[in-house]
C-alpha atoms as a PDB file:
ATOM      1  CA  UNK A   1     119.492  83.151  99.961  1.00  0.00           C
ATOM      2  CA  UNK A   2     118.102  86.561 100.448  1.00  0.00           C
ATOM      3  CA  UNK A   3     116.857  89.062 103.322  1.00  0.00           C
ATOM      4  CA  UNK A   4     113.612  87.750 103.355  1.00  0.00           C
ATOM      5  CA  UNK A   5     113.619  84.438 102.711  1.00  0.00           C
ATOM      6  CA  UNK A   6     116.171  83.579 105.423  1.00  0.00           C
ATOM      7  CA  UNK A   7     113.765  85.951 107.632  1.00  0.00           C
ATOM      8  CA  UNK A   8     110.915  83.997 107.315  1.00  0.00           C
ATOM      9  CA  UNK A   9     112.819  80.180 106.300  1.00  0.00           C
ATOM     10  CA  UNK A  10     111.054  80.165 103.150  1.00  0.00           C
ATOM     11  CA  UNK A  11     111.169  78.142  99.961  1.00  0.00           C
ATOM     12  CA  UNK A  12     111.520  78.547  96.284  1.00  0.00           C
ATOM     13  CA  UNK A  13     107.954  80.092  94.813  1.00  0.00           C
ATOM     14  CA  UNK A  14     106.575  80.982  98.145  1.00  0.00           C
ATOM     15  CA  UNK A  15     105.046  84.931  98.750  1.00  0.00           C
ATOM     16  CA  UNK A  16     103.639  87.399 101.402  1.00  0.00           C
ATOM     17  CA  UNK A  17     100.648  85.522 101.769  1.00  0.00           C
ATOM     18  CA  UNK A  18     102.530  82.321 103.078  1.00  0.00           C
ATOM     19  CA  UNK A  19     102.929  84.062 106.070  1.00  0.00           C
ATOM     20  CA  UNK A  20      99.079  84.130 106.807  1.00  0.00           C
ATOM     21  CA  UNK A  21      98.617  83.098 110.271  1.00  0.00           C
ATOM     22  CA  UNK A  22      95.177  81.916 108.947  1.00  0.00           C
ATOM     23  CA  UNK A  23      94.355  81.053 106.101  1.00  0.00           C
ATOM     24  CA  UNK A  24      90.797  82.357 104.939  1.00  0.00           C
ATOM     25  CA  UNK A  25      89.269  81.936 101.584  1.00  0.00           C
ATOM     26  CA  UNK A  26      90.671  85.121  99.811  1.00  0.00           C
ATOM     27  CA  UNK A  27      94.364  83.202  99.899  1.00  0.00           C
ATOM     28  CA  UNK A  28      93.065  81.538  96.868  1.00  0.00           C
ATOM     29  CA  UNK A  29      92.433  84.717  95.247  1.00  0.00           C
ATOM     30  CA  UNK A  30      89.099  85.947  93.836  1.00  0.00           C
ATOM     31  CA  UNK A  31      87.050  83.928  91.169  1.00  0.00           C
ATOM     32  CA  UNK A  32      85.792  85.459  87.866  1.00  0.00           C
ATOM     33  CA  UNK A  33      83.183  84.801  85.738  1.00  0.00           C
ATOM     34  CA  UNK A  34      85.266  85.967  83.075  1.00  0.00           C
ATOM     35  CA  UNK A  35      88.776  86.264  82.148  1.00  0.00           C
ATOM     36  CA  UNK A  36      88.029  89.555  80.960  1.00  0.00           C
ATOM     37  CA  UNK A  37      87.007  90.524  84.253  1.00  0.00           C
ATOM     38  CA  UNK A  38      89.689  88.721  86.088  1.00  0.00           C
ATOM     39  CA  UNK A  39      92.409  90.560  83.437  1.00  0.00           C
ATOM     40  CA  UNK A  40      90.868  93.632  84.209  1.00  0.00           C
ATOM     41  CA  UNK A  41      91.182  93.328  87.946  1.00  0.00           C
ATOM     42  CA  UNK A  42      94.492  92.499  87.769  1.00  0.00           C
ATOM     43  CA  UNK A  43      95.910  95.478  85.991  1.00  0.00           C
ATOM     44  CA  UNK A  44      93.542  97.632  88.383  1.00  0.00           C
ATOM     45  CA  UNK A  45      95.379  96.190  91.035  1.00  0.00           C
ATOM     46  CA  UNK A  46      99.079  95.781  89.599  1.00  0.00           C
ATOM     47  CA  UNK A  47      98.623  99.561  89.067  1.00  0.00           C
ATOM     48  CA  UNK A  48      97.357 101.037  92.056  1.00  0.00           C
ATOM     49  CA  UNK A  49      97.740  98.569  94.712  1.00  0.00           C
ATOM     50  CA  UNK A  50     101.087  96.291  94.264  1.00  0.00           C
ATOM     51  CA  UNK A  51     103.260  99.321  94.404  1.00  0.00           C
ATOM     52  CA  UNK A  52     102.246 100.525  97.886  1.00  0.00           C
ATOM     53  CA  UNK A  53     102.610  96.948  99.484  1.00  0.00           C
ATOM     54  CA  UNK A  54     106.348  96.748  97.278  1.00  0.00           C
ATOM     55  CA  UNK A  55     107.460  99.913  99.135  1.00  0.00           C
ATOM     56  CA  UNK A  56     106.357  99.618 102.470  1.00  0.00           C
ATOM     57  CA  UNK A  57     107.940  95.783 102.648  1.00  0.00           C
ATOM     58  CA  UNK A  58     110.895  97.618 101.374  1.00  0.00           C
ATOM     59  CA  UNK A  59     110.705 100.021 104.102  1.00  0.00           C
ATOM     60  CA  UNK A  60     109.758  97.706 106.626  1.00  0.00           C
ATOM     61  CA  UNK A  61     112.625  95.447 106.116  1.00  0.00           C
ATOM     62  CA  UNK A  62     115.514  97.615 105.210  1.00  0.00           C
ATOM     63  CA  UNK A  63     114.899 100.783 107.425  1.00  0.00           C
ATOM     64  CA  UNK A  64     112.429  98.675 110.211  1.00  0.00           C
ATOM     65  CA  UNK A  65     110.094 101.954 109.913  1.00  0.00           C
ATOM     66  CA  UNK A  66     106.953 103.182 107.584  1.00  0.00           C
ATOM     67  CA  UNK A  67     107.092 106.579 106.336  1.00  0.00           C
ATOM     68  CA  UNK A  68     104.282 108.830 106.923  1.00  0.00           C
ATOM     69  CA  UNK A  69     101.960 109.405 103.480  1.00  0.00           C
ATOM     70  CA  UNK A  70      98.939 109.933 102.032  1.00  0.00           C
ATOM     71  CA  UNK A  71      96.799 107.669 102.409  1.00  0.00           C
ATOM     72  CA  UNK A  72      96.369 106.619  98.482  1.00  0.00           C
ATOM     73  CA  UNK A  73      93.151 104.586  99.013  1.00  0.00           C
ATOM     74  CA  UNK A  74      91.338 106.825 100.421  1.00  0.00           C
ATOM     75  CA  UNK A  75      88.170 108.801  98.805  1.00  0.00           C
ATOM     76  CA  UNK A  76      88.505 112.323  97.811  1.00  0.00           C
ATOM     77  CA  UNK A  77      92.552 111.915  98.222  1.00  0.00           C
ATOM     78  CA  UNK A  78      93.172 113.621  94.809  1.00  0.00           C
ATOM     79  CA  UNK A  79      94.251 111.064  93.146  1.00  0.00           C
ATOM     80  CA  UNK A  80      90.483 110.634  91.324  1.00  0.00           C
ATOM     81  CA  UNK A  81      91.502 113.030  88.170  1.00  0.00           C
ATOM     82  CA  UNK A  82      94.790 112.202  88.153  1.00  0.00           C
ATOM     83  CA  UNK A  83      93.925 108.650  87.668  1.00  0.00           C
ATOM     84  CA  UNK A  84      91.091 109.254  85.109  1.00  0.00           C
ATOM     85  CA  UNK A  85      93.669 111.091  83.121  1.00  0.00           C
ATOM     86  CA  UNK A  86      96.131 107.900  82.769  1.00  0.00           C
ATOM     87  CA  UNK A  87      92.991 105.539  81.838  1.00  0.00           C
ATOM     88  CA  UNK A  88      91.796 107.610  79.190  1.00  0.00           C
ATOM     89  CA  UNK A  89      94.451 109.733  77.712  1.00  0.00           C
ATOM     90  CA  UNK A  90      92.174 109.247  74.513  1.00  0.00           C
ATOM     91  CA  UNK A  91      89.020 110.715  75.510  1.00  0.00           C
ATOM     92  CA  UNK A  92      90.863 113.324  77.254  1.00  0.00           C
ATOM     93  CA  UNK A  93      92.771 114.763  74.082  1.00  0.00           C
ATOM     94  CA  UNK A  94      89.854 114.672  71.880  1.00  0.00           C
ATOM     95  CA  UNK A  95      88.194 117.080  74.739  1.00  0.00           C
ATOM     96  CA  UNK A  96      91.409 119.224  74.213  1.00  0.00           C
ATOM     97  CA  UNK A  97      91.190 119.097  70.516  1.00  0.00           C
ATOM     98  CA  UNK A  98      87.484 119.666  71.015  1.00  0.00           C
ATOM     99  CA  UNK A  99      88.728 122.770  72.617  1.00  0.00           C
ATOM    100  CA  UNK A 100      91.543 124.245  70.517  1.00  0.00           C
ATOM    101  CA  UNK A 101      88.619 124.104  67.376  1.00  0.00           C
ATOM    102  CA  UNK A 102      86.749 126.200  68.970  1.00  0.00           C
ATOM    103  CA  UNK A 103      89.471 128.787  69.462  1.00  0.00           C
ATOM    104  CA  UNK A 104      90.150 128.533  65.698  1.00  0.00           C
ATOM    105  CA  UNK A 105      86.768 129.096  65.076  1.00  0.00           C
ATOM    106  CA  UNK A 106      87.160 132.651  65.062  1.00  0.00           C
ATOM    107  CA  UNK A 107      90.910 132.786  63.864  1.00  0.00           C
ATOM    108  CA  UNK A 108      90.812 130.675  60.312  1.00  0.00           C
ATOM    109  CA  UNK A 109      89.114 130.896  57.155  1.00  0.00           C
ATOM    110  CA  UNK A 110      86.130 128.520  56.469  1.00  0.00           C
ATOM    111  CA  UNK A 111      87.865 126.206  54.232  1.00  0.00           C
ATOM    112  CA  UNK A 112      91.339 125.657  56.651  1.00  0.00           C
ATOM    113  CA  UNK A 113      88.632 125.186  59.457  1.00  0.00           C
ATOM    114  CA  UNK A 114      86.758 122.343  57.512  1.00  0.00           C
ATOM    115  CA  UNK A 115      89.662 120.325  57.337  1.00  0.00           C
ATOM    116  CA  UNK A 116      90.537 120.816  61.099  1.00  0.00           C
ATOM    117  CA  UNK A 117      87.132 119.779  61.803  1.00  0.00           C
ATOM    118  CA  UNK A 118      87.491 116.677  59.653  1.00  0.00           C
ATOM    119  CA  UNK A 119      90.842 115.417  61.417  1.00  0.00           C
ATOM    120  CA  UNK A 120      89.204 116.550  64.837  1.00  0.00           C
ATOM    121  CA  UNK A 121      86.493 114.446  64.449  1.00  0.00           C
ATOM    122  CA  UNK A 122      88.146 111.325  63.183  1.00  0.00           C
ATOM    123  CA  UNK A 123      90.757 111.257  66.598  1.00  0.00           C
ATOM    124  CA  UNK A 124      87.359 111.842  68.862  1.00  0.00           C
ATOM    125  CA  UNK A 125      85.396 108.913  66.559  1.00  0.00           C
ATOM    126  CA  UNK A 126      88.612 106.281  67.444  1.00  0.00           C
ATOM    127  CA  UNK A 127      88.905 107.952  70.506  1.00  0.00           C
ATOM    128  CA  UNK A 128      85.128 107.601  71.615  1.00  0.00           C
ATOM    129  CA  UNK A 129      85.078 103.932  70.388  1.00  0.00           C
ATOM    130  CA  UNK A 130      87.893 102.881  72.383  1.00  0.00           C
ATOM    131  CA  UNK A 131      86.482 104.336  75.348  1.00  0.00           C
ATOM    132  CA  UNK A 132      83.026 102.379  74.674  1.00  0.00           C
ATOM    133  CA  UNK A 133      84.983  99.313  74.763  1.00  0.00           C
ATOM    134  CA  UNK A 134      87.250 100.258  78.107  1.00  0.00           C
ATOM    135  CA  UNK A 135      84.375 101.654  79.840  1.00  0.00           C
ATOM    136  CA  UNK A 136      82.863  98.007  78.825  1.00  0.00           C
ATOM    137  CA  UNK A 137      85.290  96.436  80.755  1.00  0.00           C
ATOM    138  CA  UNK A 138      85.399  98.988  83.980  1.00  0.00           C
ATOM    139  CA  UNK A 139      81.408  98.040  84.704  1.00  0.00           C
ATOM    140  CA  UNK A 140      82.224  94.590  83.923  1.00  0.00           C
ATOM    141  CA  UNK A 141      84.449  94.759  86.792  1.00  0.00           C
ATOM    142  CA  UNK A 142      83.037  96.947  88.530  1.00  0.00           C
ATOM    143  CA  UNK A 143      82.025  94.878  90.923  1.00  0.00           C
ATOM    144  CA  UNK A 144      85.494  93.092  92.139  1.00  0.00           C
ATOM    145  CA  UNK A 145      87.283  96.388  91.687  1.00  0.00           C
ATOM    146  CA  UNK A 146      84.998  98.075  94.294  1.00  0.00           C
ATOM    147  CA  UNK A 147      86.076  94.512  96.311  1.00  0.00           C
ATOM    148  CA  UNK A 148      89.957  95.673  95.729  1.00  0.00           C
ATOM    149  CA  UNK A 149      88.578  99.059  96.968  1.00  0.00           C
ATOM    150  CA  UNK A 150      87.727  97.747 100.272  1.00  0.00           C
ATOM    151  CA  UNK A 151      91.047  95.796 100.430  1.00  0.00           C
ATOM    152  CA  UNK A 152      92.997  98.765  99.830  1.00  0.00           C
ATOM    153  CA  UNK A 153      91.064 100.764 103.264  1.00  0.00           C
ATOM    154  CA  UNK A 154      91.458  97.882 105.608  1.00  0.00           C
ATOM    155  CA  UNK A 155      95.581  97.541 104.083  1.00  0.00           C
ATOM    156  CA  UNK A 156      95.740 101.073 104.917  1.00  0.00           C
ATOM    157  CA  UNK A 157      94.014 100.877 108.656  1.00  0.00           C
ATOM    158  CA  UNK A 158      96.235  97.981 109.560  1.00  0.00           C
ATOM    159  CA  UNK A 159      99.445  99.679 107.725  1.00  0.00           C
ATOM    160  CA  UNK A 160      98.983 103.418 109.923  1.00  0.00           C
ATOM    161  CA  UNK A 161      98.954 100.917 113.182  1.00  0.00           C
ATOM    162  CA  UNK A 162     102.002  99.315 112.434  1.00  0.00           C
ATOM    163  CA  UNK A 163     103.527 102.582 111.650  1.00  0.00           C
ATOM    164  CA  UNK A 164     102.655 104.124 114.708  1.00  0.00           C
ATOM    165  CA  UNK A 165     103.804 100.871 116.637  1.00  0.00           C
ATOM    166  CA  UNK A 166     107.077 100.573 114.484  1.00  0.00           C
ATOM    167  CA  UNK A 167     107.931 104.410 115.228  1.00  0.00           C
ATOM    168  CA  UNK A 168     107.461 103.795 119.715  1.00  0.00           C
ATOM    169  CA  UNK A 169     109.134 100.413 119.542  1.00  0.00           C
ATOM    170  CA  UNK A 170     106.177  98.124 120.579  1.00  0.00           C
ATOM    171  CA  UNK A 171     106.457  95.959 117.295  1.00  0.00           C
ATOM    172  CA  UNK A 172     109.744  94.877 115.205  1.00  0.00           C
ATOM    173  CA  UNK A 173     109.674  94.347 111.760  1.00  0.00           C
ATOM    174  CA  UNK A 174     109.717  90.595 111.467  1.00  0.00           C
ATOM    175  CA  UNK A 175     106.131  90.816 113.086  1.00  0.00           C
ATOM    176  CA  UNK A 176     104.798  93.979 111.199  1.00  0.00           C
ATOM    177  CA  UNK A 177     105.512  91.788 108.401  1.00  0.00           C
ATOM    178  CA  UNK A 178     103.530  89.309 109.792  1.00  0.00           C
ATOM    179  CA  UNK A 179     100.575  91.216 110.259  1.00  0.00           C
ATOM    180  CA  UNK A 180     100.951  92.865 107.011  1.00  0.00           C
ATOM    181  CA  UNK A 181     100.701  89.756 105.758  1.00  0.00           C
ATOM    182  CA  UNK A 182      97.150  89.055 107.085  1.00  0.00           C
ATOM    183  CA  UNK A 183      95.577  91.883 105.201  1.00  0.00           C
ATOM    184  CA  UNK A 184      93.510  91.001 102.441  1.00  0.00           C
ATOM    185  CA  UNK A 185      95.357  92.789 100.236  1.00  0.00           C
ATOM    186  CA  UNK A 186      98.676  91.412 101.184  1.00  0.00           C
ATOM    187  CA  UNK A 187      96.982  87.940 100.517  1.00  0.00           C
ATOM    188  CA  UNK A 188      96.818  89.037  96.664  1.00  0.00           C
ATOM    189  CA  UNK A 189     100.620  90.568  95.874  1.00  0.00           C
ATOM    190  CA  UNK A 190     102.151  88.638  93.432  1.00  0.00           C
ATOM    191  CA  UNK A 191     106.087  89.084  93.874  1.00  0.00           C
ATOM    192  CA  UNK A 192     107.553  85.566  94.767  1.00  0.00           C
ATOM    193  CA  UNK A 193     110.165  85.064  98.223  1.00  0.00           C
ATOM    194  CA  UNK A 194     112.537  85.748  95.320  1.00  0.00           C
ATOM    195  CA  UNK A 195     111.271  89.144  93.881  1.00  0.00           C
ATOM    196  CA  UNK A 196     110.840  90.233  97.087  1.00  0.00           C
ATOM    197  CA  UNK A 197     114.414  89.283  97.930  1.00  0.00           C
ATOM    198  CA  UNK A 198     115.492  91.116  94.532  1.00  0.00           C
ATOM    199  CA  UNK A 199     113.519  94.286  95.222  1.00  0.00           C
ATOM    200  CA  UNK A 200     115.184  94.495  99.232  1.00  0.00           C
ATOM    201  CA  UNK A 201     118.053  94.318  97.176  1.00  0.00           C
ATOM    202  CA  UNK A 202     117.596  96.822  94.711  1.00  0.00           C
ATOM    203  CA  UNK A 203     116.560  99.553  97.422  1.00  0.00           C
ATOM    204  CA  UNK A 204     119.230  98.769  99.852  1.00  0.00           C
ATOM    205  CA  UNK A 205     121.406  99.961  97.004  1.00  0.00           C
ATOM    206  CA  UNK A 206     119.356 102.709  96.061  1.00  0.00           C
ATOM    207  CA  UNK A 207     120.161 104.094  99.828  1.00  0.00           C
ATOM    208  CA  UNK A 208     123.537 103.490  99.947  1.00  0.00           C
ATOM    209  CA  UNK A 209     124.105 105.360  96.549  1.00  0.00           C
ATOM    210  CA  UNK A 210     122.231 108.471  97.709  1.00  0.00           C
ATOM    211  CA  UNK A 211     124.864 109.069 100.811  1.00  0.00           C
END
């Protein structure tokens, strides 16, 4: 078996949000009109979200403590650019492009500029169009993504108690688990008993090769 399913004396398939004291309706996971919506959702989340709840089991487990961070969730953090860069690389290089033409504006001769124009404008065409169609999908999900917004605050308010509780000794890490476990967001990671198991595994390791 592994670390955390002999922890918690779970079976084959089961995940984080098996360990729900209760169990309130966001256990099932949300409900879509679309699968669009519901595909868009879950990339949002698998991106932004998963990651933070895979590292602080990880910590939780293996070290019994929660490093102090960032809170990543949180408005105005810095991460708003950052994150508008990686979701539309696209729209950002034909604004570069954009850019660097006007620079050559005053360097080349009218002919060499034409055809720099010409390829310019073709990227920021493709470019603009694929935008349309992701920006499509962002307000389509707007909605449950703002949802996964609010998940990610409350994740953080519970997380910064248990850290502060793990640090002075009032909690051990079986039960920050626990409690971890009744966030909302929590409810919605998607690594099995298993992957969870593997990725205790995996950073173990990583620790002991860093000494």
């Amino acid at each position: 078996m592994g670390l955390f399913t002999d922890a918690f004396h779970l079976g084959a398939g089961a995940k984080l949000g098996t360990l729900c004291v209760e169990k309130p309706g966001y256990a099932l996971g949300y409900h879509f009109a679309t699968s669009s919506v519901e595909k868009a959702y879950e990339e949002y989340r698998s991106r932004y979200f998963d990651p933070v709840v895979r590292d602080d089991l990880n910590h939780i487990m293996i070290l019994g403590t929660l490093p102090e961070r960032e809170n990543p969730f949180q408005e105005g953090s810095g991460k708003g650019l950052e994150r508008f860069v990686q979701d539309h690389k696209i729209f950002c290089i034909s604004g570069l492009l954009t850019f660097v033409l006007v620079i050559l504006n005053s360097i080349l001769p009218l002919n060499d500029l034409l055809t720099i124009v010409g390829v310019v404008f073709t990227i920021s065409f493709f470019g603009m169009v694929f935008n349309i169609f992701r920006w499509g999908k962002v307000l389509l999900g707007g909605g449950v993504r703002k949802q996964l917004d609010e998940d990610g605050k409350q994740y953080w308010y519970v997380r910064e108690y248990l850290r502060q509780a793990l640090a002075s000794g009032e909690i051990k890490a079986k039960e920050a688990v626990v409690k971890l476990s009744n966030t909302r967001l929590a409810q919605q990671f998607p690594d099995t008993a298993e992957e969870i198991d593997a990725n205790l595994f995996y950073f173990r390791n990583s620790l002991t090769q860093q000494k």
